[in-house]
C-alpha atoms as a PDB file:
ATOM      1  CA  UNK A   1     129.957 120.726 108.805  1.00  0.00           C
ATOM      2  CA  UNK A   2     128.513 117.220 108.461  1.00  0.00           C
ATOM      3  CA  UNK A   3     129.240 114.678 105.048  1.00  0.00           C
ATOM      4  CA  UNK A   4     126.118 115.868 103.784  1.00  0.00           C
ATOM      5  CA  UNK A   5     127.466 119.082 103.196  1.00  0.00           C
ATOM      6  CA  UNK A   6     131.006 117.410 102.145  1.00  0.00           C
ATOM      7  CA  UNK A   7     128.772 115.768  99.428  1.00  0.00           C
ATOM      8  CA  UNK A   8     127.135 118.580  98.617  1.00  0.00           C
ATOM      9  CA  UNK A   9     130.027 120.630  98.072  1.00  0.00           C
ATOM     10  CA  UNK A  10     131.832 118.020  95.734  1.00  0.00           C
ATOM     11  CA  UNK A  11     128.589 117.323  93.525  1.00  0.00           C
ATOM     12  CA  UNK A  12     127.816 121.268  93.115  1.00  0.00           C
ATOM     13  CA  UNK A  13     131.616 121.526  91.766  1.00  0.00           C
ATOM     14  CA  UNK A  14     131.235 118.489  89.576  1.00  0.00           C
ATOM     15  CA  UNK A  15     127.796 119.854  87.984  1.00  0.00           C
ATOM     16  CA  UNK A  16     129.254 123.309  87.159  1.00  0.00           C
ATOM     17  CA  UNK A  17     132.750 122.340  85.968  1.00  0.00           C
ATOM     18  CA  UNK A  18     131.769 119.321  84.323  1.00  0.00           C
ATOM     19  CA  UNK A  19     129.929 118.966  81.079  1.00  0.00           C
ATOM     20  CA  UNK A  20     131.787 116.464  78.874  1.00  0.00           C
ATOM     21  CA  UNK A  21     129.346 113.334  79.593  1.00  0.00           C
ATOM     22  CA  UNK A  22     126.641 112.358  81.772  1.00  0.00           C
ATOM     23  CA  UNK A  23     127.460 112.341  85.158  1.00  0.00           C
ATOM     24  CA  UNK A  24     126.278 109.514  88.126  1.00  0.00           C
ATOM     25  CA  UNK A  25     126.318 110.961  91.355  1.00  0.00           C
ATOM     26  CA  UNK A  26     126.871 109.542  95.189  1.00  0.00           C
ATOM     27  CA  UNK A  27     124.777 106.677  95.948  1.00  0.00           C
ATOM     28  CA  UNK A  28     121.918 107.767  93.141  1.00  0.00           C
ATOM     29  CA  UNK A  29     120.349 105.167  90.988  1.00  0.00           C
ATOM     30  CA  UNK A  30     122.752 105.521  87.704  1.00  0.00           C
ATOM     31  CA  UNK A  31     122.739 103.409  84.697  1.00  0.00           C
ATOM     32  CA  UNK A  32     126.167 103.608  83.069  1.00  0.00           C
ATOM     33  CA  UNK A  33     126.314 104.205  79.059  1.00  0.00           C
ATOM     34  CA  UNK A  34     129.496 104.301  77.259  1.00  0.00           C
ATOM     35  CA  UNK A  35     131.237 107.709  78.107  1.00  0.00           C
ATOM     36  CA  UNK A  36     130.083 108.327  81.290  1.00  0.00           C
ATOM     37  CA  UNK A  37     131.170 109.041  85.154  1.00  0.00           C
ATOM     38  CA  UNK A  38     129.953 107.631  88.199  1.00  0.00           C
ATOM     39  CA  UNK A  39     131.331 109.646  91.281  1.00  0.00           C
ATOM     40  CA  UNK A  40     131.762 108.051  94.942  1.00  0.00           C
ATOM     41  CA  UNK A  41     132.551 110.083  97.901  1.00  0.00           C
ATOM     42  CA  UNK A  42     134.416 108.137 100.482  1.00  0.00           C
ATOM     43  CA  UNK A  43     134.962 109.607 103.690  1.00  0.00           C
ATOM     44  CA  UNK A  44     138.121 107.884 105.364  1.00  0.00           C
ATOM     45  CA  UNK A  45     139.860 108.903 108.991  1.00  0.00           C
ATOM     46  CA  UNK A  46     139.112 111.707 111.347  1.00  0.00           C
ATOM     47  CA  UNK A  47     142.594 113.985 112.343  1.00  0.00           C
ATOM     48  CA  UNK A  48     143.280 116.858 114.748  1.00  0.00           C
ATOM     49  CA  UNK A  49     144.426 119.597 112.892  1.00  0.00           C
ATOM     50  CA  UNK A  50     144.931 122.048 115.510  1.00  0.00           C
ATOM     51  CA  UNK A  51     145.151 122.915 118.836  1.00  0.00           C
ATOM     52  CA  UNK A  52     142.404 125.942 119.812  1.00  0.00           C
ATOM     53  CA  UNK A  53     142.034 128.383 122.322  1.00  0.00           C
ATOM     54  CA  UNK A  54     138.566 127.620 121.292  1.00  0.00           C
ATOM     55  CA  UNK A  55     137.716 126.278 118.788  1.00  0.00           C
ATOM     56  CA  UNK A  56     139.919 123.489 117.629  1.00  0.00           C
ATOM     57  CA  UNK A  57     140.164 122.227 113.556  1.00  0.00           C
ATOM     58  CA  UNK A  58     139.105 118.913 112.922  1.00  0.00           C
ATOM     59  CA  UNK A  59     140.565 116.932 109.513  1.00  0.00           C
ATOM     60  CA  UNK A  60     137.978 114.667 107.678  1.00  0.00           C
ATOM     61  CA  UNK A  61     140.621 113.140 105.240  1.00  0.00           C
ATOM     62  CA  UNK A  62     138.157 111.377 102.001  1.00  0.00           C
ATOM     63  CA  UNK A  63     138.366 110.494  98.708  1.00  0.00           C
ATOM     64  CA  UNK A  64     136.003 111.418  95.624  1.00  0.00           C
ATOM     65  CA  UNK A  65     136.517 108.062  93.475  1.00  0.00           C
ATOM     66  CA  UNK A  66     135.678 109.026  89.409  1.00  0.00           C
ATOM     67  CA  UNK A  67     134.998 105.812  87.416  1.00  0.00           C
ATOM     68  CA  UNK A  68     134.923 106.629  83.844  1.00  0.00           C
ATOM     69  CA  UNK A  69     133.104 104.263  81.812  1.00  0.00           C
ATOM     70  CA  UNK A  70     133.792 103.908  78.043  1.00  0.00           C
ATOM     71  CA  UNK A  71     133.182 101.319  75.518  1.00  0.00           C
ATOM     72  CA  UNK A  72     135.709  98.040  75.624  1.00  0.00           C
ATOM     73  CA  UNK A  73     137.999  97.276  72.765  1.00  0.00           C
ATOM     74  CA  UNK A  74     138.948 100.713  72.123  1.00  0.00           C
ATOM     75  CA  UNK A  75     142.224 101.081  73.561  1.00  0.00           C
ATOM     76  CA  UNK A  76     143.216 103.535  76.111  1.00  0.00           C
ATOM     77  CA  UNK A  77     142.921 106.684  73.963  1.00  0.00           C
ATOM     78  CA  UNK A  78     139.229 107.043  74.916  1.00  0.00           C
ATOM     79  CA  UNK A  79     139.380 107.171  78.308  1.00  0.00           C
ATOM     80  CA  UNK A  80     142.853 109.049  78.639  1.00  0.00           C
ATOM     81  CA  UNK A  81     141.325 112.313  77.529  1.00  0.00           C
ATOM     82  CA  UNK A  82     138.252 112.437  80.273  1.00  0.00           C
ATOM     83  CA  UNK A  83     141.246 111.197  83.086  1.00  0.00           C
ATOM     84  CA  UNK A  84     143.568 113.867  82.595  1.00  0.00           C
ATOM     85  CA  UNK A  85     140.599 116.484  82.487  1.00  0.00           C
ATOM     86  CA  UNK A  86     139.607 115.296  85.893  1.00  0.00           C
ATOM     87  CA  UNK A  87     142.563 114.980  87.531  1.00  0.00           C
ATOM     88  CA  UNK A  88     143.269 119.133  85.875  1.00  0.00           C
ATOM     89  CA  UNK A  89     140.043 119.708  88.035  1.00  0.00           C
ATOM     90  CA  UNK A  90     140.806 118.923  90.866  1.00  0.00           C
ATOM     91  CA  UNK A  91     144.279 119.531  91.211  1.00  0.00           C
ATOM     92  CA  UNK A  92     145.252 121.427  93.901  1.00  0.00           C
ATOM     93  CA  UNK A  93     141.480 123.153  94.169  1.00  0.00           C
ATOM     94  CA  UNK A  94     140.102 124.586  97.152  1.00  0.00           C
ATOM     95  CA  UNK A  95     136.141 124.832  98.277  1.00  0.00           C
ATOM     96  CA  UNK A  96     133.889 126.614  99.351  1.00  0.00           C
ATOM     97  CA  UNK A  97     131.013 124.615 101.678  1.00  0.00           C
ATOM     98  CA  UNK A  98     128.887 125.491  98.423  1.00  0.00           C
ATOM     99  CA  UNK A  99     131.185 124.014  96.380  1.00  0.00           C
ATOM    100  CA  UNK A 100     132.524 127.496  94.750  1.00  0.00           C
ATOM    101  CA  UNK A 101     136.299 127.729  94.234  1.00  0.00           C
ATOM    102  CA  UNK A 102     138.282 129.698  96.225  1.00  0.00           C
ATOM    103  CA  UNK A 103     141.762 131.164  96.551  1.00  0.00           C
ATOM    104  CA  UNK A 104     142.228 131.649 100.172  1.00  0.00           C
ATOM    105  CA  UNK A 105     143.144 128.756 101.966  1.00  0.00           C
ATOM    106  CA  UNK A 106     142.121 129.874 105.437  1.00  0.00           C
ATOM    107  CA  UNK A 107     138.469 130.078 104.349  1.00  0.00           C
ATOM    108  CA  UNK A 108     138.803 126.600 102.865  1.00  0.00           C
ATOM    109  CA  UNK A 109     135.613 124.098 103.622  1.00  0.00           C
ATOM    110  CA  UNK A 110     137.100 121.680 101.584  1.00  0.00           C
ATOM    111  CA  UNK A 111     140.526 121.380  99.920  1.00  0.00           C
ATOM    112  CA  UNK A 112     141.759 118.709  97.450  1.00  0.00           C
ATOM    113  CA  UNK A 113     145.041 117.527  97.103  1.00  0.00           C
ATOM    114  CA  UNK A 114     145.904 118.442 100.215  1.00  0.00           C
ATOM    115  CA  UNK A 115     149.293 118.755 102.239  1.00  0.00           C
ATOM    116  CA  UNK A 116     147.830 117.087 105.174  1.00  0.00           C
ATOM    117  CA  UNK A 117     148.310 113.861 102.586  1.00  0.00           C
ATOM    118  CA  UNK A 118     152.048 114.389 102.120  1.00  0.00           C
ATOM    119  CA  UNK A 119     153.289 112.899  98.474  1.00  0.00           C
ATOM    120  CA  UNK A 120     150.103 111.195  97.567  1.00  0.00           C
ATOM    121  CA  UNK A 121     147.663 113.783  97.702  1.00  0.00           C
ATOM    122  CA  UNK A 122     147.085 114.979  93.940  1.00  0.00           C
ATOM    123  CA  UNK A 123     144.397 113.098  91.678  1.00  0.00           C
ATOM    124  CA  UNK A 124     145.745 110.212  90.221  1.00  0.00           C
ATOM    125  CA  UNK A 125     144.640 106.903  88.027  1.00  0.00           C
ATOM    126  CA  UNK A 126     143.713 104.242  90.331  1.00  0.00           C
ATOM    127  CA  UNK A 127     142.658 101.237  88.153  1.00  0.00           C
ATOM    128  CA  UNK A 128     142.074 100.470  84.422  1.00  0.00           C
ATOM    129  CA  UNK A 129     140.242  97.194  83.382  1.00  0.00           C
ATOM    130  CA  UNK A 130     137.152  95.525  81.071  1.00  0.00           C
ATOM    131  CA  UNK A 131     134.147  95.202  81.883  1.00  0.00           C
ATOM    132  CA  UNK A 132     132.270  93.779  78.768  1.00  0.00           C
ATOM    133  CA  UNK A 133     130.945  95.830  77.429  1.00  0.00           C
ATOM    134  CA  UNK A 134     132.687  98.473  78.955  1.00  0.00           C
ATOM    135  CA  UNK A 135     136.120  99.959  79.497  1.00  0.00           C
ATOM    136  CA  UNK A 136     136.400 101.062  83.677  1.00  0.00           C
ATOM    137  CA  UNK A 137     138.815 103.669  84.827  1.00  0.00           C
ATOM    138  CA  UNK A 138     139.351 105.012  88.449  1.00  0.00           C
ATOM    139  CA  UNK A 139     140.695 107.995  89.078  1.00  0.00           C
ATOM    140  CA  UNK A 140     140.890 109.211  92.904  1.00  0.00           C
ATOM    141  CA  UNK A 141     140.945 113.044  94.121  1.00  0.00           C
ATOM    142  CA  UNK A 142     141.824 112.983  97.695  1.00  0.00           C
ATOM    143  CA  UNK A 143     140.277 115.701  99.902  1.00  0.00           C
ATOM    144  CA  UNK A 144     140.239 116.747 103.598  1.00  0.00           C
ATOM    145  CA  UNK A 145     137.198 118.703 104.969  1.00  0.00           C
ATOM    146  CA  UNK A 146     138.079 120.973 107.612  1.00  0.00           C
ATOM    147  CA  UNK A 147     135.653 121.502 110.736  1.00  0.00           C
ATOM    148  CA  UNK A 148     135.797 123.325 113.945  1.00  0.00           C
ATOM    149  CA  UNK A 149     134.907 122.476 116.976  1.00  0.00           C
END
């Protein structure tokens, strides 16, 4: 289960599930146009999550970072609409390692907002600024990949 396969599994759902504007992926060349998304996968700290007779879970806590990119001087309303549409797709959504939804949580491969995160673990809007002569918003989906070992 390596962060190719976390990738993998987070552009796959993006691709299927999202079709509202043109979409830059993980560290591909992307040139931003006005109503757009660049997505960054982060992959942050390592956690036991269990204790195996033998094979023991291992927690790869990350973020998928959304910047939505919009023209500048238009206000807020044209970015509000693609932020709350992310954050409704990846709200509470579990993975499969092919990037499938699924309902059972003990087959998960990768789960966002999860527990593991306590309070601040659903999608949220992380920053909102210019950037002539665009509008840039952030908005974070925090995952944790689950491994055994």
């Amino acid at each position: 289960m390596s962060y190719d396969q976390e990738r993998f599994a987070i552009e796959s759902y993006v691709a299927a599930n999202w079709t509202a504007t043109p979409v830059g992926y993980d560290g591909q060349s992307f040139t931003p146009v006005s109503n757009s998304i660049r997505l960054t996968i982060t992959s942050g700290a390592t956690r036991q999550g269990s204790i195996g007779r033998t094979l023991n879970r291992i927690d790869h806590i990350g973020m998928a970072t959304f910047q939505i990119i919009t023209d500048g001087g238009k206000g807020s309303a044209e970015w509000r609409g693609y932020a709350e549409t992310l954050m409704d797709l990846f709200f509470e959504k579990t993975l499969s390692s092919a990037g499938v939804p699924i309902t059972s949580h003990a087959d998960a491969f990768l789960r966002f907002s999860p527990p593991e995160m306590g309070d601040n673990r659903h999608p949220y809007i992380a920053a909102d600024f210019p950037d002539p002569p665009f509008h840039l918003t952030n908005v974070i989906a925090p995952f944790t990949r689950y491994a055994y070992r």
